[in-house]
PDB file of N, CA and C in Angstrom:
ATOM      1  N   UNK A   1      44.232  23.405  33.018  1.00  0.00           N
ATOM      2  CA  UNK A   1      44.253  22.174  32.252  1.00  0.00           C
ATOM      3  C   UNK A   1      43.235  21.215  32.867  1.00  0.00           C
ATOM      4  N   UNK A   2      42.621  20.708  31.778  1.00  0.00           N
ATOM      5  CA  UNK A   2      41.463  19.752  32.680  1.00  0.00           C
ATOM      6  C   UNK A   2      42.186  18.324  32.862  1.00  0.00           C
ATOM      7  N   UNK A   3      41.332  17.408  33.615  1.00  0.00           N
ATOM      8  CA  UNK A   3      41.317  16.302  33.767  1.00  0.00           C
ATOM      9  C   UNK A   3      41.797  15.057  32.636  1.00  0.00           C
ATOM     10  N   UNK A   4      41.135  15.371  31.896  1.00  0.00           N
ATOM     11  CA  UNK A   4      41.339  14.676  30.685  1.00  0.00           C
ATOM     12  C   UNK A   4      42.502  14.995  30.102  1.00  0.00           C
ATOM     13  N   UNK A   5      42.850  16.514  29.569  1.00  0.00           N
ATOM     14  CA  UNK A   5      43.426  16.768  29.084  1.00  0.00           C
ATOM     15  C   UNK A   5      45.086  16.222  29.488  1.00  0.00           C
ATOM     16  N   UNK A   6      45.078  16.489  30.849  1.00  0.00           N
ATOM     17  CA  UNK A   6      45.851  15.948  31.441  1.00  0.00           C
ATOM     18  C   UNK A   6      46.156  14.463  31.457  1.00  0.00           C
ATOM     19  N   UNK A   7      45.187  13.629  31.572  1.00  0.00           N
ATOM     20  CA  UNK A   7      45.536  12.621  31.266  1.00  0.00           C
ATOM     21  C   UNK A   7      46.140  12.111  29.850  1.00  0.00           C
ATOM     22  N   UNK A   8      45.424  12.949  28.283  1.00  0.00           N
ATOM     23  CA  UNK A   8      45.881  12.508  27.533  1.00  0.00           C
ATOM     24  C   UNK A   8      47.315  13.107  27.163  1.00  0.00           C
ATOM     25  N   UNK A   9      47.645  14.199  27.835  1.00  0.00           N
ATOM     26  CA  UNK A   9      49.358  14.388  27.489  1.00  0.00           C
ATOM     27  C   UNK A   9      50.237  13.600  28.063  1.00  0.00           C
ATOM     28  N   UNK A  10      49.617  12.603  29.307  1.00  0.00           N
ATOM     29  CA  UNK A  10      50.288  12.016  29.916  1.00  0.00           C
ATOM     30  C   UNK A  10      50.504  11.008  28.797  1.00  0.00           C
ATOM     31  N   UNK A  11      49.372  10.148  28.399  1.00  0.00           N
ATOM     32  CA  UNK A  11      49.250   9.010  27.917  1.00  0.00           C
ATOM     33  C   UNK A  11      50.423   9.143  26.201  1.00  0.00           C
ATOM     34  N   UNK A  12      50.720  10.364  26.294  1.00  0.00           N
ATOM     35  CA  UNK A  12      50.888  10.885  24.698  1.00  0.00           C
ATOM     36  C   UNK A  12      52.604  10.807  24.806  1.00  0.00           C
ATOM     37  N   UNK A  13      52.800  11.263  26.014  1.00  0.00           N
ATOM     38  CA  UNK A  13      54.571  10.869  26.216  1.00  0.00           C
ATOM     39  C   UNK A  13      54.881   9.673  26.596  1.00  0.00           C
ATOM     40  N   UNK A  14      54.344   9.287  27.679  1.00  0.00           N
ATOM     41  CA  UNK A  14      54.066   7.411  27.526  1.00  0.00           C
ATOM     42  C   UNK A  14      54.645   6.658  26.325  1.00  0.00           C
ATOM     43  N   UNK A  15      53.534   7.082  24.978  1.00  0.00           N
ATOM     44  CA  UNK A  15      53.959   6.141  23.746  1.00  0.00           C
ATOM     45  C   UNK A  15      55.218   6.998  23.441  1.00  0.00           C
ATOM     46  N   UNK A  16      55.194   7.857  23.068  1.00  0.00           N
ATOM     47  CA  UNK A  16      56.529   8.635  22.512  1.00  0.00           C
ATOM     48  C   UNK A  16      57.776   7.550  23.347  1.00  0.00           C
ATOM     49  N   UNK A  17      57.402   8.068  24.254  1.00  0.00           N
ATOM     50  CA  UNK A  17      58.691   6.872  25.307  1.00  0.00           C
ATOM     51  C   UNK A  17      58.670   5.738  24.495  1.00  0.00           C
ATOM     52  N   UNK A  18      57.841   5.428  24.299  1.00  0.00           N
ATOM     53  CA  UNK A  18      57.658   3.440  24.580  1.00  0.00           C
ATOM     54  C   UNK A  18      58.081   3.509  23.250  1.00  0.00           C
ATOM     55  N   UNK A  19      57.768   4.128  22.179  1.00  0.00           N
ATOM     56  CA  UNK A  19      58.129   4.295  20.606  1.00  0.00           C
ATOM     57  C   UNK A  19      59.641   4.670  20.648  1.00  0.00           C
ATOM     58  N   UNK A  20      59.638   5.505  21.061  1.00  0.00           N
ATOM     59  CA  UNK A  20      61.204   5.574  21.138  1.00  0.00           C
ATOM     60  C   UNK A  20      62.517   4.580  21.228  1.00  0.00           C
ATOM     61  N   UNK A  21      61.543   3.920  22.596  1.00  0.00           N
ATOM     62  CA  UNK A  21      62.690   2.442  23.184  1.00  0.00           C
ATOM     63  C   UNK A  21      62.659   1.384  21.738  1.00  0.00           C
ATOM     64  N   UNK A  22      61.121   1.329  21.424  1.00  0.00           N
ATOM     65  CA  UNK A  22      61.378   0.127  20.322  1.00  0.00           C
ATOM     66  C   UNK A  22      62.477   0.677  19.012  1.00  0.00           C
ATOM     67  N   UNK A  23      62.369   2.072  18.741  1.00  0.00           N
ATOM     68  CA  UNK A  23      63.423   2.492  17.722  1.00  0.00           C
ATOM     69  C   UNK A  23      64.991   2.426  17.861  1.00  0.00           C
ATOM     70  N   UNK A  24      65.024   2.722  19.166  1.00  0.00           N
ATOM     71  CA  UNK A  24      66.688   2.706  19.356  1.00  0.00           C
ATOM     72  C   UNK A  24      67.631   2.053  19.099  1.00  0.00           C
ATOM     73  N   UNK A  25      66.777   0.856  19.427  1.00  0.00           N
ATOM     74  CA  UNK A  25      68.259  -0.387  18.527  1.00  0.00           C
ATOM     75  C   UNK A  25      68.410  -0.398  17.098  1.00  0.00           C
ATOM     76  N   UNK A  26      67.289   0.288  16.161  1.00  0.00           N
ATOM     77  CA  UNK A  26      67.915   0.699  14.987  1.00  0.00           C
ATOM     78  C   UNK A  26      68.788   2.086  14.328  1.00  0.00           C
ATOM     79  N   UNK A  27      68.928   3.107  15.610  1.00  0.00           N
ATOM     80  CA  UNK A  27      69.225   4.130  15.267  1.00  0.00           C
ATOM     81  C   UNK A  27      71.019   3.970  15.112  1.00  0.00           C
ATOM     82  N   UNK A  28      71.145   4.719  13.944  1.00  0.00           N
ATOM     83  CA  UNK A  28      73.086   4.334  13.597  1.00  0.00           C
ATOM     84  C   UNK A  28      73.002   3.221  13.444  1.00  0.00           C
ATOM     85  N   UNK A  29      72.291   2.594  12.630  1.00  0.00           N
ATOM     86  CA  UNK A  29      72.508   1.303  12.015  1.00  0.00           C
ATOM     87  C   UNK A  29      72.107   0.798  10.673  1.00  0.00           C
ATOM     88  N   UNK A  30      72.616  -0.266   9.960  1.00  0.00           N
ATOM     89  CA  UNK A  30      72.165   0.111   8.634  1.00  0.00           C
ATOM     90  C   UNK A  30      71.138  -0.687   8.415  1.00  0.00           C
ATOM     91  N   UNK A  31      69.163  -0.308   7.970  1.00  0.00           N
ATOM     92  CA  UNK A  31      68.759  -0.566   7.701  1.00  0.00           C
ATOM     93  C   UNK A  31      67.856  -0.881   6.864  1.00  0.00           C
ATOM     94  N   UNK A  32      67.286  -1.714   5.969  1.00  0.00           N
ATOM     95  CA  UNK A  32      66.468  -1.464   5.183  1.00  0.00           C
ATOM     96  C   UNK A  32      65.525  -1.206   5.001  1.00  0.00           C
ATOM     97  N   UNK A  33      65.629  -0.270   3.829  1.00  0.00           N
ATOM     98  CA  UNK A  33      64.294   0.226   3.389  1.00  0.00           C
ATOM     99  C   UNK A  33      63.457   0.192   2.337  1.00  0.00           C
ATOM    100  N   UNK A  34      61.886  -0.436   2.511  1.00  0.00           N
ATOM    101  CA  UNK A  34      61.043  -0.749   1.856  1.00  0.00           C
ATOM    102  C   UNK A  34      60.613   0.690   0.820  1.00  0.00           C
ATOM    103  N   UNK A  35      60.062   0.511  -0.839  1.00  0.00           N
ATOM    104  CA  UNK A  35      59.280   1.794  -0.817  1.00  0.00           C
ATOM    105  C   UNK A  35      58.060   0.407  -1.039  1.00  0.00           C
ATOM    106  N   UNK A  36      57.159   1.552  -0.710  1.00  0.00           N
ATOM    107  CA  UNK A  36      55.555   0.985  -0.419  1.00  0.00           C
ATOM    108  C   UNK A  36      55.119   1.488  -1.569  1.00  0.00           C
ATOM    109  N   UNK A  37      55.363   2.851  -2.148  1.00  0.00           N
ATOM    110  CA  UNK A  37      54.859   3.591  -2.621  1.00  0.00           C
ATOM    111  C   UNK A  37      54.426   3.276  -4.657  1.00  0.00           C
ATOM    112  N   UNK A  38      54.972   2.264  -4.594  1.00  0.00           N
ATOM    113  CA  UNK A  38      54.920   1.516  -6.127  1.00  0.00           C
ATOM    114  C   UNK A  38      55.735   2.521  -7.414  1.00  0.00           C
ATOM    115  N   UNK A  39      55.012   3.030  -8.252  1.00  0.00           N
ATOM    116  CA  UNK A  39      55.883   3.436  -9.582  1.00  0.00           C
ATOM    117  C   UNK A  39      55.337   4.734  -9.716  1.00  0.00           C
ATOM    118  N   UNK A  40      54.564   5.552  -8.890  1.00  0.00           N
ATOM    119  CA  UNK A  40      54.432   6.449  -9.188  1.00  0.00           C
ATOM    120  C   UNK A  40      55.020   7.996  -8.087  1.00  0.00           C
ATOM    121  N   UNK A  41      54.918   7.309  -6.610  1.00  0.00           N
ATOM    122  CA  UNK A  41      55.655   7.897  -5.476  1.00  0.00           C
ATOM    123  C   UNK A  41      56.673   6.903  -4.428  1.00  0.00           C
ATOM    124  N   UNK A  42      57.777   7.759  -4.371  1.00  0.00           N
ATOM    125  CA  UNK A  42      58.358   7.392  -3.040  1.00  0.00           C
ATOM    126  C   UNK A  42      58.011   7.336  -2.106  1.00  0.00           C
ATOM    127  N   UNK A  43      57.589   6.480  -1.349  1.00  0.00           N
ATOM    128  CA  UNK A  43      57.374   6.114   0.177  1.00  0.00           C
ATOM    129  C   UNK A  43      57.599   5.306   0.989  1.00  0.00           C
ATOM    130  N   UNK A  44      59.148   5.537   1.097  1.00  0.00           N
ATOM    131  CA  UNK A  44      60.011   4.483   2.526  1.00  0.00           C
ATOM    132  C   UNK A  44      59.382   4.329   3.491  1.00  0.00           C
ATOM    133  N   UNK A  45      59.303   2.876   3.909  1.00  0.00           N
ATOM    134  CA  UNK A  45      58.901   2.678   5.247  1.00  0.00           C
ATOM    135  C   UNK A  45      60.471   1.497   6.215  1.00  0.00           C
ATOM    136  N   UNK A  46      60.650   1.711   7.382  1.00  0.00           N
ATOM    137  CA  UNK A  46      61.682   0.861   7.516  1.00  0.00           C
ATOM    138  C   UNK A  46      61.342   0.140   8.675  1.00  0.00           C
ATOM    139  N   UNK A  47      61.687  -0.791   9.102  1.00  0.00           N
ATOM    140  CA  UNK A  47      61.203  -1.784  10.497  1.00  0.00           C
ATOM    141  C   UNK A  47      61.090  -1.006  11.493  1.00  0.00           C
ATOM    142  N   UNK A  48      61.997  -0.143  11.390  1.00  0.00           N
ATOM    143  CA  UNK A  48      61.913   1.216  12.684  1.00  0.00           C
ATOM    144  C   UNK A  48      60.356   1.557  12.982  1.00  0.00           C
ATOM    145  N   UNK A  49      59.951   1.942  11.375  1.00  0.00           N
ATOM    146  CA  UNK A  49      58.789   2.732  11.793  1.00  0.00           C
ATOM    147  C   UNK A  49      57.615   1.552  11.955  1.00  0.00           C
ATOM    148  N   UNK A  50      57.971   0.440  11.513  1.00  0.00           N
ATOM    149  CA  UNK A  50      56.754  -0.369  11.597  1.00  0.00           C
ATOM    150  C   UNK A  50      56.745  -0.691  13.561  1.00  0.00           C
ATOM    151  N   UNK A  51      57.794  -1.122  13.999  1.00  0.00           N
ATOM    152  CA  UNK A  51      58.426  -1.283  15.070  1.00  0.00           C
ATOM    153  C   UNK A  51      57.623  -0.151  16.371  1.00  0.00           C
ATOM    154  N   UNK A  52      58.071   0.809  15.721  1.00  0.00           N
ATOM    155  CA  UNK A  52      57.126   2.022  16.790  1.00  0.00           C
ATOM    156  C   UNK A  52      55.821   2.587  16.757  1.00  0.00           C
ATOM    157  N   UNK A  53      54.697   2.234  15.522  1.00  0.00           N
ATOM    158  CA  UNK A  53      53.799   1.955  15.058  1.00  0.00           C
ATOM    159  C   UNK A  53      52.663   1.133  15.868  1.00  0.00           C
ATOM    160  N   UNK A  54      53.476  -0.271  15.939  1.00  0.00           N
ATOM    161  CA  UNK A  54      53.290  -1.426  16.793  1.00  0.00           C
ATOM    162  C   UNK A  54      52.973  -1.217  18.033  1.00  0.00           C
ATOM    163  N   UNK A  55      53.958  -0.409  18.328  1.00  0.00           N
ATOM    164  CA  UNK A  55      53.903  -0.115  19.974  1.00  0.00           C
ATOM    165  C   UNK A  55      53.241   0.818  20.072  1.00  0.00           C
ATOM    166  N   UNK A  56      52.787   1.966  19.578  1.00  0.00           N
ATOM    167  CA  UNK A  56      51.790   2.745  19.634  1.00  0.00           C
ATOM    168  C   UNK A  56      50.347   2.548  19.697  1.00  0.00           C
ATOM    169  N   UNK A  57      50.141   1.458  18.840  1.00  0.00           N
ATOM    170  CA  UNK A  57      49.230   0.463  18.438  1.00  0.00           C
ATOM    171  C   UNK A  57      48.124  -0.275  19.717  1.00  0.00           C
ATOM    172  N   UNK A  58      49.662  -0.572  20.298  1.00  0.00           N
ATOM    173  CA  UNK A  58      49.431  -1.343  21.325  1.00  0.00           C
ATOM    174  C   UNK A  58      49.096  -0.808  22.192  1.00  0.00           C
ATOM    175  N   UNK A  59      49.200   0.214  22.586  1.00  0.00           N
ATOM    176  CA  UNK A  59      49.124   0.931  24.082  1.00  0.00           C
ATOM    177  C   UNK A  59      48.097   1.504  23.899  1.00  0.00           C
ATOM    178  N   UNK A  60      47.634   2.264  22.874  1.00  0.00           N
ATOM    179  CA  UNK A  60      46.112   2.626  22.333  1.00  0.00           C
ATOM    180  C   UNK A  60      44.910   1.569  22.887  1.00  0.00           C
ATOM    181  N   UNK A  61      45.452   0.594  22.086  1.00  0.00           N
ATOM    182  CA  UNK A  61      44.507  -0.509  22.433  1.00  0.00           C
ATOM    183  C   UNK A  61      44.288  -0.738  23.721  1.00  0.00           C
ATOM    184  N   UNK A  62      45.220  -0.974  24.506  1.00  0.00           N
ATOM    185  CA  UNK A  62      45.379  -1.159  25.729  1.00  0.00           C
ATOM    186  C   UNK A  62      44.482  -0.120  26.946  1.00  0.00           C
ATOM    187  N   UNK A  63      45.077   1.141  26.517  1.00  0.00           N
ATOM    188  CA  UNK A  63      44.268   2.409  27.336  1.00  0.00           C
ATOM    189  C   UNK A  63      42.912   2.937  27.188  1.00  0.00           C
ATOM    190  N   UNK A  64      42.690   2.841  25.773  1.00  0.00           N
ATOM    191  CA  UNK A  64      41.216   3.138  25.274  1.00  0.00           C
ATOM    192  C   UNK A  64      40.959   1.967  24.052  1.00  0.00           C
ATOM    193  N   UNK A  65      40.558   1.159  24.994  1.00  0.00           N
ATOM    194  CA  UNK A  65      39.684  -0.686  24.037  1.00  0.00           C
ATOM    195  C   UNK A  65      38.779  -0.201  22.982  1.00  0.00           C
ATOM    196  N   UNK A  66      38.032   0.983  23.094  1.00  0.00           N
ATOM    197  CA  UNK A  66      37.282   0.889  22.115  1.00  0.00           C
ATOM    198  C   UNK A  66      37.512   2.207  21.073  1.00  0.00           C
ATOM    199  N   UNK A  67      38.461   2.862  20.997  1.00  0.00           N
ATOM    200  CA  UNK A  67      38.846   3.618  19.854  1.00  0.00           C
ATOM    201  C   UNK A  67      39.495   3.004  18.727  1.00  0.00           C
ATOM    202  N   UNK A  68      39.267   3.340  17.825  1.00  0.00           N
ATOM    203  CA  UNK A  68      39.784   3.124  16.528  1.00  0.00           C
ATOM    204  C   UNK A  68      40.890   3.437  16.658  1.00  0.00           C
ATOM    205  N   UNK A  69      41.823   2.553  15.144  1.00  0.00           N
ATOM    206  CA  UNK A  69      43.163   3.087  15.030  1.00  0.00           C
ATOM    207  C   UNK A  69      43.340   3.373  13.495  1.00  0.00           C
ATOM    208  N   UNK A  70      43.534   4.709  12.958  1.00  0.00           N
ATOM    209  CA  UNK A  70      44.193   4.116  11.903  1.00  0.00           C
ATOM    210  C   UNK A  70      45.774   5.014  11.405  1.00  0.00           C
ATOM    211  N   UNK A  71      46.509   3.839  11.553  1.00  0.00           N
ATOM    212  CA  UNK A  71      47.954   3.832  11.267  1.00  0.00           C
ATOM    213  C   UNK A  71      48.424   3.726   9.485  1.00  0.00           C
ATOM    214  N   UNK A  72      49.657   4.139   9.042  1.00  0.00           N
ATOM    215  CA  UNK A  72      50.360   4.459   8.103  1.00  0.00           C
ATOM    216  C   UNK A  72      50.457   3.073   7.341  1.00  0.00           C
ATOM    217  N   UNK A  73      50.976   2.532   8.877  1.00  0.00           N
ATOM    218  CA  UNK A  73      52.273   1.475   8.266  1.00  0.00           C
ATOM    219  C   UNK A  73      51.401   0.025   8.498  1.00  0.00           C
ATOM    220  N   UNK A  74      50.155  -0.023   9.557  1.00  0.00           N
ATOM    221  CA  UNK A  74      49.628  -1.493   9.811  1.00  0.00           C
ATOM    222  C   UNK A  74      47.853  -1.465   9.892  1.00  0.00           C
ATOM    223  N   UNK A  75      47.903  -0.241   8.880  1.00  0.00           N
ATOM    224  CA  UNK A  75      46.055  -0.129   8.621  1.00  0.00           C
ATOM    225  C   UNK A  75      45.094   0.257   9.471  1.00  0.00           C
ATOM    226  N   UNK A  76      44.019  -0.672   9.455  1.00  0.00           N
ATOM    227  CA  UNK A  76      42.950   0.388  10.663  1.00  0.00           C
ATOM    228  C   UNK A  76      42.447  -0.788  10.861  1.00  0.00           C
ATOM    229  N   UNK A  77      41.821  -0.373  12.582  1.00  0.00           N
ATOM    230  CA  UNK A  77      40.842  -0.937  12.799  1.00  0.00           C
ATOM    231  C   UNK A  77      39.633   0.033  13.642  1.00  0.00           C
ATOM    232  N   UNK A  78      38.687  -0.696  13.172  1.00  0.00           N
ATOM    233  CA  UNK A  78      37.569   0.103  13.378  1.00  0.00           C
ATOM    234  C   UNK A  78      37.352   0.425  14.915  1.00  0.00           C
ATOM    235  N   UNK A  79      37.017   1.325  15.691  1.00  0.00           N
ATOM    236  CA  UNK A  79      36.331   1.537  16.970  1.00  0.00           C
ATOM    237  C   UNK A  79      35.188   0.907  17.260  1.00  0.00           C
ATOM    238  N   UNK A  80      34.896   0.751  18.369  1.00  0.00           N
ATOM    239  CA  UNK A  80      33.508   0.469  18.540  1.00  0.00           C
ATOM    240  C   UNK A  80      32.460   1.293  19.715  1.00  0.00           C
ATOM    241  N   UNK A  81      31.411   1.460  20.441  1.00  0.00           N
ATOM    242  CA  UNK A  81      30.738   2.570  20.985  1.00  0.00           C
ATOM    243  C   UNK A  81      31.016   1.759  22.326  1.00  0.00           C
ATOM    244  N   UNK A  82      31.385   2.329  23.199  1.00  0.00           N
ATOM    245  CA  UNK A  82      31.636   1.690  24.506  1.00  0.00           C
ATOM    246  C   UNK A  82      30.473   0.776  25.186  1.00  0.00           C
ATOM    247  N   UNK A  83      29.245   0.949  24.234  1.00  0.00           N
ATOM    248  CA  UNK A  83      28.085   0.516  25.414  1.00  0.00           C
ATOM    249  C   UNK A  83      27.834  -0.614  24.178  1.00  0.00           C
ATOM    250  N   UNK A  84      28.058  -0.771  23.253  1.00  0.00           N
ATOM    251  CA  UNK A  84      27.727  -1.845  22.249  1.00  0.00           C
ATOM    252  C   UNK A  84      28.606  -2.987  22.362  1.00  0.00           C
ATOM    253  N   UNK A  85      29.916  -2.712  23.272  1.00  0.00           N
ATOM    254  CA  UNK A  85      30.551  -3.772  23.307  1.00  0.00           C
ATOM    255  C   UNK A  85      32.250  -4.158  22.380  1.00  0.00           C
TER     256      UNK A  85
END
């Protein structure tokens, strides 16, 4: 296993963790659910998932500043080239 690789499985249970903690206080509980999906598909989204999203979000940002994100539930943002700033 290389270097990297290693680092990114690390970094990959990290969020799982950290996603996890933000979900728990909704698990067995009754919550609501949004469809996003308008009149032609179903597609629930619930604070849970926006909730662990967030935090995924975040730690991305945090570990690698200049990668892009793009998420389900809170859109994208663009990357940028490490030497451009």
């Amino acid at each position: 296993m290389t270097a990297q690789y290693a680092e990114h499985l690390e970094f990959a249970r990290h969020v799982a963790e950290a996603a996890g903690r933000a979900i728990l206080p909704h698990f067995r509980e009754v919550i609501a659910i949004e469809d996003k999906g308008g009149a032609r598909e179903y597609d629930p989204v619930t604070e849970a998932d926006r909730a662990a999203e967030a935090v995924i979000r975040a730690e991305i940002a945090r570990a690698y500043p200049t990668h892009g994100i793009f998420g389900e539930e809170h859109g994208r943002v663009q990357g940028r080239h490490p030497s451009r700033g």
